[in-house]
Protein backbone atom coordinates (compact mmCIF):
# COMPACT_ATOMS: atom_id res chain seq x y z
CA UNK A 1 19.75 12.42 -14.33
CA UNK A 2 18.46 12.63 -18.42
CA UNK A 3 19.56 8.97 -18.27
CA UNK A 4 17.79 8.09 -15.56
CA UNK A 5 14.47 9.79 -16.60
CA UNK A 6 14.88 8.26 -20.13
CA UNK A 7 14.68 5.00 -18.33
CA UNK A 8 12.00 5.91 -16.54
CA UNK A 9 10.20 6.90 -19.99
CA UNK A 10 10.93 3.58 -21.50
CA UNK A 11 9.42 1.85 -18.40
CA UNK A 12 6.19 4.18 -18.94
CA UNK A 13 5.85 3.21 -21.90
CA UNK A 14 5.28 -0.28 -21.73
CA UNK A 15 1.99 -1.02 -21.79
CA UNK A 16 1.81 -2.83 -18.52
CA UNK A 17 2.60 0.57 -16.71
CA UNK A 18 0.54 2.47 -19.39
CA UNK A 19 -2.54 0.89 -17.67
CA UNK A 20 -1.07 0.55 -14.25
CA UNK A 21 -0.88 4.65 -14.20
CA UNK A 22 -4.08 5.40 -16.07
CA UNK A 23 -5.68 2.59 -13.33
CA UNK A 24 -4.70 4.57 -10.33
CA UNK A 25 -5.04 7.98 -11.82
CA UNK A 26 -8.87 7.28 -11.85
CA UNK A 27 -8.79 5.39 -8.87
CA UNK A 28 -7.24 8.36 -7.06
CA UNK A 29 -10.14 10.37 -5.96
CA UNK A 30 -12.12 7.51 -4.01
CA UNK A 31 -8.48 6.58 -2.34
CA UNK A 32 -8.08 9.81 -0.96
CA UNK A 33 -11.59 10.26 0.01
CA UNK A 34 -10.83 6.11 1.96
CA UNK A 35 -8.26 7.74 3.11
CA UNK A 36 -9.82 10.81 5.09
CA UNK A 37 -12.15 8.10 6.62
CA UNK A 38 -9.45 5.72 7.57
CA UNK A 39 -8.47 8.48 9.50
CA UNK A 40 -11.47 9.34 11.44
CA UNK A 41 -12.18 5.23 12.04
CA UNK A 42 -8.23 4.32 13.59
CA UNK A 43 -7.20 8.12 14.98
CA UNK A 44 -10.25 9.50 15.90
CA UNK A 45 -13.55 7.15 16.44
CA UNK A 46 -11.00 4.46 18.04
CA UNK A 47 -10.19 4.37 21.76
CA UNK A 48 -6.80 3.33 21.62
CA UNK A 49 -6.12 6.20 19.61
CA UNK A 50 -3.45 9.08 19.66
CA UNK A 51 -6.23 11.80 18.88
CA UNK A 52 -8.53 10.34 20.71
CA UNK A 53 -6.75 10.15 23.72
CA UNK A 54 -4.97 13.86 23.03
CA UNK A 55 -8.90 15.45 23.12
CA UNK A 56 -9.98 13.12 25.70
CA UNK A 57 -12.91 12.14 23.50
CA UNK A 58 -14.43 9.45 25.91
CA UNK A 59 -15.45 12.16 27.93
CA UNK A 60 -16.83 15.08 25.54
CA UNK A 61 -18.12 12.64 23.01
CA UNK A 62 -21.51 11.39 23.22
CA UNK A 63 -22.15 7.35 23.24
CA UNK A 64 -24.62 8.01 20.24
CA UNK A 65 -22.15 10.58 18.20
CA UNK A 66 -19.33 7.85 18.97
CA UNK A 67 -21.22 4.78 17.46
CA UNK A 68 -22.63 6.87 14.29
CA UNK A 69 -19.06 7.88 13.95
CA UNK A 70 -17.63 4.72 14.35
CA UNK A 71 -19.54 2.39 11.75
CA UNK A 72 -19.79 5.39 9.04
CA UNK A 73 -16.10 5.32 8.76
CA UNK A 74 -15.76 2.06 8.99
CA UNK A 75 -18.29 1.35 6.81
CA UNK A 76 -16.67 3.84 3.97
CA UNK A 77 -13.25 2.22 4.65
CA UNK A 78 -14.51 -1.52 4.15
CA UNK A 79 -16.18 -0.16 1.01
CA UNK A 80 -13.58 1.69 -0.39
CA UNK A 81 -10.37 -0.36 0.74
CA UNK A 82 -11.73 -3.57 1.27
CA UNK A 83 -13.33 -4.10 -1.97
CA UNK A 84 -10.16 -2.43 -3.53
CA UNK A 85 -9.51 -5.15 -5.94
CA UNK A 86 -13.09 -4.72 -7.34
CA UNK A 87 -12.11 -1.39 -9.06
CA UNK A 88 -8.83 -2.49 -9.76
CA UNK A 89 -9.35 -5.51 -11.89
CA UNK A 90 -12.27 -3.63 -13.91
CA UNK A 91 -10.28 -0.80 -14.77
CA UNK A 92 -7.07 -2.39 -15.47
CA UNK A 93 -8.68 -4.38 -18.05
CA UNK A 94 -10.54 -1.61 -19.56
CA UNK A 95 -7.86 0.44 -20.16
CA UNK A 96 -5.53 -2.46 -21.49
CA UNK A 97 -8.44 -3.38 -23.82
CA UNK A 98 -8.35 0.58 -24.92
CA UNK A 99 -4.81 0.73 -25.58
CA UNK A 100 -5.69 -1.90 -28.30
CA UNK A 101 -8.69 -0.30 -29.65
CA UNK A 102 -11.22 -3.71 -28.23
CA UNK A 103 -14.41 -3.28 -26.35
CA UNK A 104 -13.27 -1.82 -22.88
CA UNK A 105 -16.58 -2.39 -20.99
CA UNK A 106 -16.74 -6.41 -21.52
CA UNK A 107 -13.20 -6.65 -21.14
CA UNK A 108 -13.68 -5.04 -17.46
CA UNK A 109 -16.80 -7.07 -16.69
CA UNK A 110 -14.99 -10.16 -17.67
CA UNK A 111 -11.47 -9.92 -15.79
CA UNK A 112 -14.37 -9.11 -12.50
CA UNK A 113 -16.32 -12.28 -13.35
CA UNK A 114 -12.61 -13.96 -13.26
CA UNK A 115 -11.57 -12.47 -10.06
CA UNK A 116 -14.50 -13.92 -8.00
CA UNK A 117 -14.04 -17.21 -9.52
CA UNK A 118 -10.26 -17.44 -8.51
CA UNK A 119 -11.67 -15.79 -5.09
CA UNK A 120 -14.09 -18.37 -4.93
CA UNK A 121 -11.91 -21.63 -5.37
CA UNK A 122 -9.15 -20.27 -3.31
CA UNK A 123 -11.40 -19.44 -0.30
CA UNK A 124 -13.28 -22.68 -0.54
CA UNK A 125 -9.69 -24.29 -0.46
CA UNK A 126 -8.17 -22.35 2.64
CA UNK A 127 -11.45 -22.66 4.84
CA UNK A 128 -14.14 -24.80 3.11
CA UNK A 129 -16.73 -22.09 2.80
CA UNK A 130 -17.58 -19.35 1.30
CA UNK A 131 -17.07 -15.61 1.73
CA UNK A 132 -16.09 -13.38 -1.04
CA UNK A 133 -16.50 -10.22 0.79
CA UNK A 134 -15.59 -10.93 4.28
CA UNK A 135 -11.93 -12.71 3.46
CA UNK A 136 -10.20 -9.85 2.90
CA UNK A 137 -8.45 -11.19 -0.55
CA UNK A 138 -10.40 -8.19 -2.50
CA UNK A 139 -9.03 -5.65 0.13
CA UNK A 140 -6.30 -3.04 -0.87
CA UNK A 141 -3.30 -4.88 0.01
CA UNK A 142 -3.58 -7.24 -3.37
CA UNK A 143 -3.99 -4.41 -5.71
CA UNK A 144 -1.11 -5.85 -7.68
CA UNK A 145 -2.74 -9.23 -7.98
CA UNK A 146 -5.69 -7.47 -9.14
CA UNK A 147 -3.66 -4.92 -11.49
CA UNK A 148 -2.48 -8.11 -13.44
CA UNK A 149 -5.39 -10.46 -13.43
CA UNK A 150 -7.23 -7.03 -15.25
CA UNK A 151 -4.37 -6.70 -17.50
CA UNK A 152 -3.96 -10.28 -18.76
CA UNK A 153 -7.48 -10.10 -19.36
CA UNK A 154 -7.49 -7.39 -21.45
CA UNK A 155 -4.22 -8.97 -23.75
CA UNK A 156 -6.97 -11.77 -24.16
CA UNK A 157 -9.23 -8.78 -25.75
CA UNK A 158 -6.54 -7.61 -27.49
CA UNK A 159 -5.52 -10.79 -29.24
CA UNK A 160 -8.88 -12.42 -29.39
CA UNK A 161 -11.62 -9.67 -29.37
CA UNK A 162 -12.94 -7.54 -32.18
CA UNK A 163 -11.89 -4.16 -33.03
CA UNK A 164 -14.32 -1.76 -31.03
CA UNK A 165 -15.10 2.25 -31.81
CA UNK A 166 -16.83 4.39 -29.60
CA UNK A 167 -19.76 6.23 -30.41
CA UNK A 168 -21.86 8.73 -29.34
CA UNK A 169 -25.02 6.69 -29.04
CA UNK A 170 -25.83 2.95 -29.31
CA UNK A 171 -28.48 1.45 -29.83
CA UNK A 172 -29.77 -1.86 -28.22
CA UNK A 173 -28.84 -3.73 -31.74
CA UNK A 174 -25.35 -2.49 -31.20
CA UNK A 175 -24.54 -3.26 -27.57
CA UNK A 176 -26.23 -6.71 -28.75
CA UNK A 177 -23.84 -7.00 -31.47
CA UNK A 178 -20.94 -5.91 -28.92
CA UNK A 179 -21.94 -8.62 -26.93
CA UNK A 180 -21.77 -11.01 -29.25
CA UNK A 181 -18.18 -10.00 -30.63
CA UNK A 182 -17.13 -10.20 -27.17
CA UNK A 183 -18.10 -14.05 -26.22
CA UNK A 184 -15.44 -15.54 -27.33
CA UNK A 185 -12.35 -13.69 -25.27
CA UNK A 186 -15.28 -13.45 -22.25
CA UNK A 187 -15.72 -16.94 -22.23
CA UNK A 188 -11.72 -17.63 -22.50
CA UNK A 189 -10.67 -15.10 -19.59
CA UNK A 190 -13.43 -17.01 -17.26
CA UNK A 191 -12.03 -20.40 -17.94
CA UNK A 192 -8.41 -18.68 -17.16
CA UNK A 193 -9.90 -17.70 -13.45
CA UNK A 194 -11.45 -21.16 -13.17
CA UNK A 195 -8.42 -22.71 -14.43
CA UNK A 196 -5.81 -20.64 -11.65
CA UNK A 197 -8.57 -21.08 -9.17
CA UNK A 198 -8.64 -24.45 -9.44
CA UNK A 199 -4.80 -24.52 -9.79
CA UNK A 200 -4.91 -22.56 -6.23
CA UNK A 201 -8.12 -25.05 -4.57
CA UNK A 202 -5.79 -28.02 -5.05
CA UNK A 203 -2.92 -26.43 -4.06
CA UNK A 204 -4.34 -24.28 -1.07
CA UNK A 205 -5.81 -27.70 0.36
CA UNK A 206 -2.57 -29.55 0.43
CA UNK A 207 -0.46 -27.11 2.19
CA UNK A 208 -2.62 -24.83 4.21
CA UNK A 209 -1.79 -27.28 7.18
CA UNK A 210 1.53 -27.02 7.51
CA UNK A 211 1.76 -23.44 6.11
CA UNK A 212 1.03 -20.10 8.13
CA UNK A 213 2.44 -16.52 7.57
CA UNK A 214 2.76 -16.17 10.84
CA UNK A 215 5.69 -18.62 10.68
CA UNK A 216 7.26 -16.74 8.63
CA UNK A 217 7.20 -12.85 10.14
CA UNK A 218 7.17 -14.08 13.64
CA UNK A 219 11.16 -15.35 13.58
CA UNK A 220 12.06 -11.96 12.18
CA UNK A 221 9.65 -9.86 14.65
CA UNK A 222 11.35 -11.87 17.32
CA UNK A 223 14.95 -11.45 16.18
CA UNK A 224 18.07 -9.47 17.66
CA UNK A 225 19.98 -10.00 14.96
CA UNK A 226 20.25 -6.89 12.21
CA UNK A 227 21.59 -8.92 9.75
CA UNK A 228 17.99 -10.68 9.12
CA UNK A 229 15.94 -8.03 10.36
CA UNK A 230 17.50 -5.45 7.76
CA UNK A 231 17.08 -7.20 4.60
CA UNK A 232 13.39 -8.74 5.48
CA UNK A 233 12.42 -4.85 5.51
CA UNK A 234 14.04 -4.21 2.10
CA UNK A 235 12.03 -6.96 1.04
CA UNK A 236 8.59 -6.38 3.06
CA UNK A 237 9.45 -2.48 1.28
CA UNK A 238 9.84 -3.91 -2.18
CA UNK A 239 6.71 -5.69 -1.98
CA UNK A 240 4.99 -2.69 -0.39
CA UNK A 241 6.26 -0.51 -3.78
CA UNK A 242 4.87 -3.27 -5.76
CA UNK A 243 1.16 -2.88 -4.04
CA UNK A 244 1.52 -6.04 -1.40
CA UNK A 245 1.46 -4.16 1.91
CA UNK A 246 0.43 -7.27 3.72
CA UNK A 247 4.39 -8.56 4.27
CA UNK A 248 5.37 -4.65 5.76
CA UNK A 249 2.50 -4.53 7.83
CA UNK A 250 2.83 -7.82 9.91
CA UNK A 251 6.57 -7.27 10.14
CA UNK A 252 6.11 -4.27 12.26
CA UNK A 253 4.01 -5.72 14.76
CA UNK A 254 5.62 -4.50 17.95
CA UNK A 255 3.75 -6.62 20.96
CA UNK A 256 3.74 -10.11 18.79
CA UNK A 257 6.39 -11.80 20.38
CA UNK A 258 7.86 -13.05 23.61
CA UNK A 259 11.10 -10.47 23.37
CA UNK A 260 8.82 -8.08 23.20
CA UNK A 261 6.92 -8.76 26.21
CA UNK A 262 10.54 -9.38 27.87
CA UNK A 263 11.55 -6.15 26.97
CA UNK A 264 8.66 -4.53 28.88
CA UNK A 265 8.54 -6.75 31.45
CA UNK A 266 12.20 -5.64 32.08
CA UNK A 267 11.71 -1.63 32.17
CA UNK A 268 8.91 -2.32 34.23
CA UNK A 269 10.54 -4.00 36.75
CA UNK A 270 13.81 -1.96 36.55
CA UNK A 271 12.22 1.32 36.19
CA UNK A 272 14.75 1.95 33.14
CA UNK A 273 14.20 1.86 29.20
CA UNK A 274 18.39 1.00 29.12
CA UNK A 275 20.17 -1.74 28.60
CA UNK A 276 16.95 -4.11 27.40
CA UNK A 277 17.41 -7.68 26.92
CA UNK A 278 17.01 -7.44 23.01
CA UNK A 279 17.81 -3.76 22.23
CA UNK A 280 17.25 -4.60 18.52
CA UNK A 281 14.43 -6.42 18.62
CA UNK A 282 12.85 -7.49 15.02
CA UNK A 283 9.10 -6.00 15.10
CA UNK A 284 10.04 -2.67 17.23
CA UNK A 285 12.81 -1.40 14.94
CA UNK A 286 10.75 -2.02 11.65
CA UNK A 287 7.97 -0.54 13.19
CA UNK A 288 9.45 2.65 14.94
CA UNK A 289 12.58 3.38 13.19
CA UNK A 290 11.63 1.48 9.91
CA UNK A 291 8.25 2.61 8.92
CA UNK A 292 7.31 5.20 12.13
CA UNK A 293 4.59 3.64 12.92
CA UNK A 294 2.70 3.10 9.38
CA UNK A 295 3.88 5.66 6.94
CA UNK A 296 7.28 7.20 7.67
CA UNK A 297 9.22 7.53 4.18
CA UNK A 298 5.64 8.03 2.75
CA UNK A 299 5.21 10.92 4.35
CA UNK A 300 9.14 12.05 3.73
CA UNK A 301 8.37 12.17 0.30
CA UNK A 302 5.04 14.18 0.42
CA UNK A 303 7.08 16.67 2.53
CA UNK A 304 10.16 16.85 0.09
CA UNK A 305 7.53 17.41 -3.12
CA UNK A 306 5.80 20.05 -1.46
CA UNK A 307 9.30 21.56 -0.98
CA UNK A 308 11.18 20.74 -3.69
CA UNK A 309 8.61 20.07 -6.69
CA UNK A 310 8.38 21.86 -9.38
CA UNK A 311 4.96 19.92 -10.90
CA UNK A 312 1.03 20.92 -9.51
CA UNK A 313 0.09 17.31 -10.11
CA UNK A 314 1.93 15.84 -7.28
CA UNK A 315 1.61 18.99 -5.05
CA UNK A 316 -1.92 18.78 -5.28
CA UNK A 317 -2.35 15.34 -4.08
CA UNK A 318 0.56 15.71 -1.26
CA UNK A 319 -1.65 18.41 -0.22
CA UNK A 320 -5.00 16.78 -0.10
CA UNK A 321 -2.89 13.35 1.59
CA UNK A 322 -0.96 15.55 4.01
CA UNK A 323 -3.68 15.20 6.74
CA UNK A 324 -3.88 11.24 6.38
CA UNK A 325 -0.39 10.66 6.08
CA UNK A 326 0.34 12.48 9.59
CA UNK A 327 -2.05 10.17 11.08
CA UNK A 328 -0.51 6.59 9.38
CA UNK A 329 -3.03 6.36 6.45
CA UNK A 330 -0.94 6.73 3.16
CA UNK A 331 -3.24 4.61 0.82
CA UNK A 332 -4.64 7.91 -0.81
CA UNK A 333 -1.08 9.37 -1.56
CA UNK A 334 0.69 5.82 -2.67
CA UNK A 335 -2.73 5.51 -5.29
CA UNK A 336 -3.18 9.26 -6.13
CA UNK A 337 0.71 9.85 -6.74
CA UNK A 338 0.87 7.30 -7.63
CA UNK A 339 3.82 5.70 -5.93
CA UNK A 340 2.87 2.01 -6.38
CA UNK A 341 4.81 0.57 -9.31
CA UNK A 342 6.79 3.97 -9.91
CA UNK A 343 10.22 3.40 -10.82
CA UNK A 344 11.29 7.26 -9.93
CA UNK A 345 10.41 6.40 -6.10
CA UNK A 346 11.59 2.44 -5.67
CA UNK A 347 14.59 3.04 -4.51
CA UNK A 348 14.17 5.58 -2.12
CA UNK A 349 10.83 3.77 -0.68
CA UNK A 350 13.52 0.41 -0.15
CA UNK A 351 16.46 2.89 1.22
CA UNK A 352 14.87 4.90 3.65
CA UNK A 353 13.28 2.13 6.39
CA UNK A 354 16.55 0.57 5.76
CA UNK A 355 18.82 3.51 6.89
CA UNK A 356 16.70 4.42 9.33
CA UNK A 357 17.11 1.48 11.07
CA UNK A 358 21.06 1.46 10.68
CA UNK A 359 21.42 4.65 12.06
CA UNK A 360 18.85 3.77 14.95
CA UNK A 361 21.05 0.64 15.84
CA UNK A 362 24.09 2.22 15.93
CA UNK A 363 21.96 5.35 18.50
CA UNK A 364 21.33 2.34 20.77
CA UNK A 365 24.68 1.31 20.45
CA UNK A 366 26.00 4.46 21.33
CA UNK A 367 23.54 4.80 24.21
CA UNK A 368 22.17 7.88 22.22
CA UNK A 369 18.40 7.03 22.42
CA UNK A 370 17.04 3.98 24.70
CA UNK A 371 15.40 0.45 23.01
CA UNK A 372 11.98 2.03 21.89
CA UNK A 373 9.86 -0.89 24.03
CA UNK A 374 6.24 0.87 25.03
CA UNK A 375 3.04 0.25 22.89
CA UNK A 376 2.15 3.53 20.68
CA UNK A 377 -1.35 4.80 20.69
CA UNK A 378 -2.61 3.86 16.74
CA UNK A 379 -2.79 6.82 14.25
CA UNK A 380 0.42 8.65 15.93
CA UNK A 381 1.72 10.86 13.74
CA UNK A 382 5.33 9.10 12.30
CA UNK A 383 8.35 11.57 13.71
CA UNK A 384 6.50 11.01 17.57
CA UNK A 385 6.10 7.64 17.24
CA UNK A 386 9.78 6.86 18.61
CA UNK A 387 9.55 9.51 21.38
CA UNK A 388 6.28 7.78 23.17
CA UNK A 389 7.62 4.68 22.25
CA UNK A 390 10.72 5.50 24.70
CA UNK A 391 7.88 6.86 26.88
CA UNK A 392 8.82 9.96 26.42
CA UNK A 393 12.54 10.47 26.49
CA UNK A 394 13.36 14.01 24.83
CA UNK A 395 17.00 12.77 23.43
CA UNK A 396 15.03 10.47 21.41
CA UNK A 397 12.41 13.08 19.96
CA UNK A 398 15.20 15.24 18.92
CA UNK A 399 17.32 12.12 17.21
CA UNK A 400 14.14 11.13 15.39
CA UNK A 401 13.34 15.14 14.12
CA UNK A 402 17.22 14.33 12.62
CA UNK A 403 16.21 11.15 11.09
CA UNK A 404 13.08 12.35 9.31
CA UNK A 405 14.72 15.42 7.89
CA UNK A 406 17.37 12.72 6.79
CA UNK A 407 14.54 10.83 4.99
CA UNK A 408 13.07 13.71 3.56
CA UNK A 409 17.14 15.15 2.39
CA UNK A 410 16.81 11.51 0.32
CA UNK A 411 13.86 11.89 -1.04
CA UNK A 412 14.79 14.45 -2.65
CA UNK A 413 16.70 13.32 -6.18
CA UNK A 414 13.69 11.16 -6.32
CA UNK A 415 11.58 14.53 -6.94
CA UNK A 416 13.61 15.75 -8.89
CA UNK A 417 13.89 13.09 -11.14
CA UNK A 418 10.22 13.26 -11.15
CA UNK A 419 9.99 16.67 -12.56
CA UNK A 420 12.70 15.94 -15.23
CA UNK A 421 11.10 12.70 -16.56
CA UNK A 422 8.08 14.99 -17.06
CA UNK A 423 9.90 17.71 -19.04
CA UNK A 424 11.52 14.93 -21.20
CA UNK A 425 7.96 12.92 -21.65
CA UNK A 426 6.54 15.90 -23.71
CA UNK A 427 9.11 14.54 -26.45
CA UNK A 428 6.98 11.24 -26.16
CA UNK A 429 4.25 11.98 -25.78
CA UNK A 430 2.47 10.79 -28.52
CA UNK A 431 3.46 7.09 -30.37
CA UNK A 432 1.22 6.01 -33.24
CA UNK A 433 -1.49 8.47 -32.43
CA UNK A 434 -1.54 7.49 -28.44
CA UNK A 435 -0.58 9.19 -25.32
CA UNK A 436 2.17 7.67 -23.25
């Protein structure tokens, strides 16, 4: 375990996950608050919702309370989550351009200027027009992308900027002369954008013909076969932990493929959720078994901290995420933890969907618990999510209680090590006058 969480602490220190925690520590608040509203928008504003179906909202909910309702949260959530990248980018430079004692501010308002420029080219490549806000490429899901682009622009600070001090007041002659100082490594980090935006224009425009994500997920959401399903969800999971939720989330689309619709068409007919024609069908295990429906290990590991940890950091924001994460909306809990980019919770986050889709395989082997098949009502809270998928068959409720304890029993050393690599960080926490 102490050599574990000395690992850990030698990872932490570099600077790349120096800014990468500092980033989402002040991100954290307007996360969690996205998240509370992502809540209200898919689980309780939406029709095809579990809560909203549960209260029977369509009929005690008035037209007018439903459509104010409906475009405040979704009007928070495109703010927060779909500019995500916007925050991201600023404050990743800033703080990389602190940790070398250079002018934070222009370093932020460059690596933004950058951003849009690389947006710009590579949107005007895929599609021919323009639409910075209204792609989706500034949304949550490319917070990685983001976290680099603001931390490469702050190494061009921090090799080609001036030394900066704060003060207490400056006066117009000072932010001029700041401004000055800072043209040089501002003008270098916007050619940089222009130059991998163009890089992507040229690209983008000879390939998007013949390329389409969609042929990629769709022979894995249509596959029987474990042996490619299971390691395409280690990966999707390993780009999830890295802050590219994009690959995880169109993997576990249940009703995108013909199986699929083969598989209901056949307990329809039959009257019988056994002995499907593809009993381990690609998109329906990630998405039941794998994930539960959005958030599954996510919300294991909230679950085992508020058991198991000894730290009031993490408690805290397991506490304030514990509502979202019931209802499939971890955003709030993977920035405010954070768990993106944490080396303590990698593992587990690639392990769990994994082994939970093992051990559901070998159920349905077994003839334990029936081929989940049904469509689940969005926002279902994760350990259900099987049972109405199964449309309703009890075995399976009490095989997927088992399987979420499970995930939460091997979450646990991840906690732990957690709370150890905090007792040994206050031996480092200080290294030529900076905090790790």
């Amino acid at each position: 375990m102490d050599k574990l969480a000395k690992w850990c602490i030698w990872l932490r220190r570099r600077s790349f996950f120096r800014v990468a925690q500092r980033t989402f520590a002040v991100l954290m608040p307007i996360a969690t608050v996205g998240a509370f509203f992502q809540v209200l928008q898919y689980s309780v504003f939406a029709p095809e919702s579990f809560i909203y179906n549960v209260f029977d909202f369509d009929k005690i909910m008035s037209d007018r309370f439903w459509d104010i309702g409906t475009n405040l949260s979704q009007c928070v959530v495109e703010v927060i989550f779909g500019l995500f990248c916007l925050f991201t980018v600023y404050f990743s430079a800033s703080f990389t351009a602190k940790i070398y004692r250079k002018d934070a501010t222009m370093a932020g308002i460059s690596a933004l200027t950058s951003l849009l420029v690389m947006i710009y080219l590579f949107q005007l490549g895929l599609t021919g027009r323009i639409s910075l806000l209204t792609g989706g490429y500034l949304g949550f899901q490319y917070t990685s992308f983001a976290l680099l682009l603001g931390y490469g622009a702050g190494q061009v600070f921090h090799w080609l900027g001036a030394d900066y001090e704060s003060v207490n007041y400056e006066h117009t002659k000072l932010v001029q002369d700041r401004a000055i100082k800072a043209l040089k490594p501002t003008l270098v980090t916007v050619i940089g954008g222009i130059a991998i935006g163009g890089i992507l224009y040229v690209v983008i425009s000879n390939v998007k013909a013949n390329f389409s994500l969609t042929s990629i997920v769709s022979p894995v959401e249509s596959s029987n076969n474990l042996l490619l399903t299971v390691p395409a969800t280690a990966l999707a999971s390993s780009l999830s932990w890295l802050g590219l939720e994009a690959p995880i989330l169109d993997l576990s689309n249940v009703a995108g493929s013909a199986a699929a619709t083969a598989n209901l068409t056949y307990v329809l007919r039959r009257g019988s959720v056994w002995k499907v024609p593809y009993p381990y069908l690609g998109g329906s295990m990630i998405s039941i078994y794998g994930v539960m429906g959005g958030c599954g290990a996510i919300l294991a590991l909230a679950v085992a901290i508020l058991i198991w940890g000894r730290r009031k950091e993490p408690e805290t924001v397991a506490k304030m995420n514990l509502w979202p994460l019931l209802f499939s909306s971890s955003r709030g809990f993977l920035i405010g933890l954070p768990v993106i980019l944490n080396p303590i919770y990698s593992l587990q986050l690639v392990l769990v969907p994994v082994v939970n889709m093992l051990i559901a395989a070998l159920a349905i082997f077994l003839h334990i618990v029936p081929t989940p098949v049904y469509m689940v009502l969005t926002g279902t809270p994760g350990p259900l999510v099987p049972f109405f998928a199964t449309n309703g068959n009890w075995p399976t409720l009490i095989f997927t209680i088992f399987l979420f304890c499970l995930d939460v029993v091997m979450m646990i050393p991840a906690v732990k090590l957690d709370d150890r690599t905090k007792i040994l960080l206050k031996d480092y926490e200080m290294e030529d006058g900076r905090h790790v």
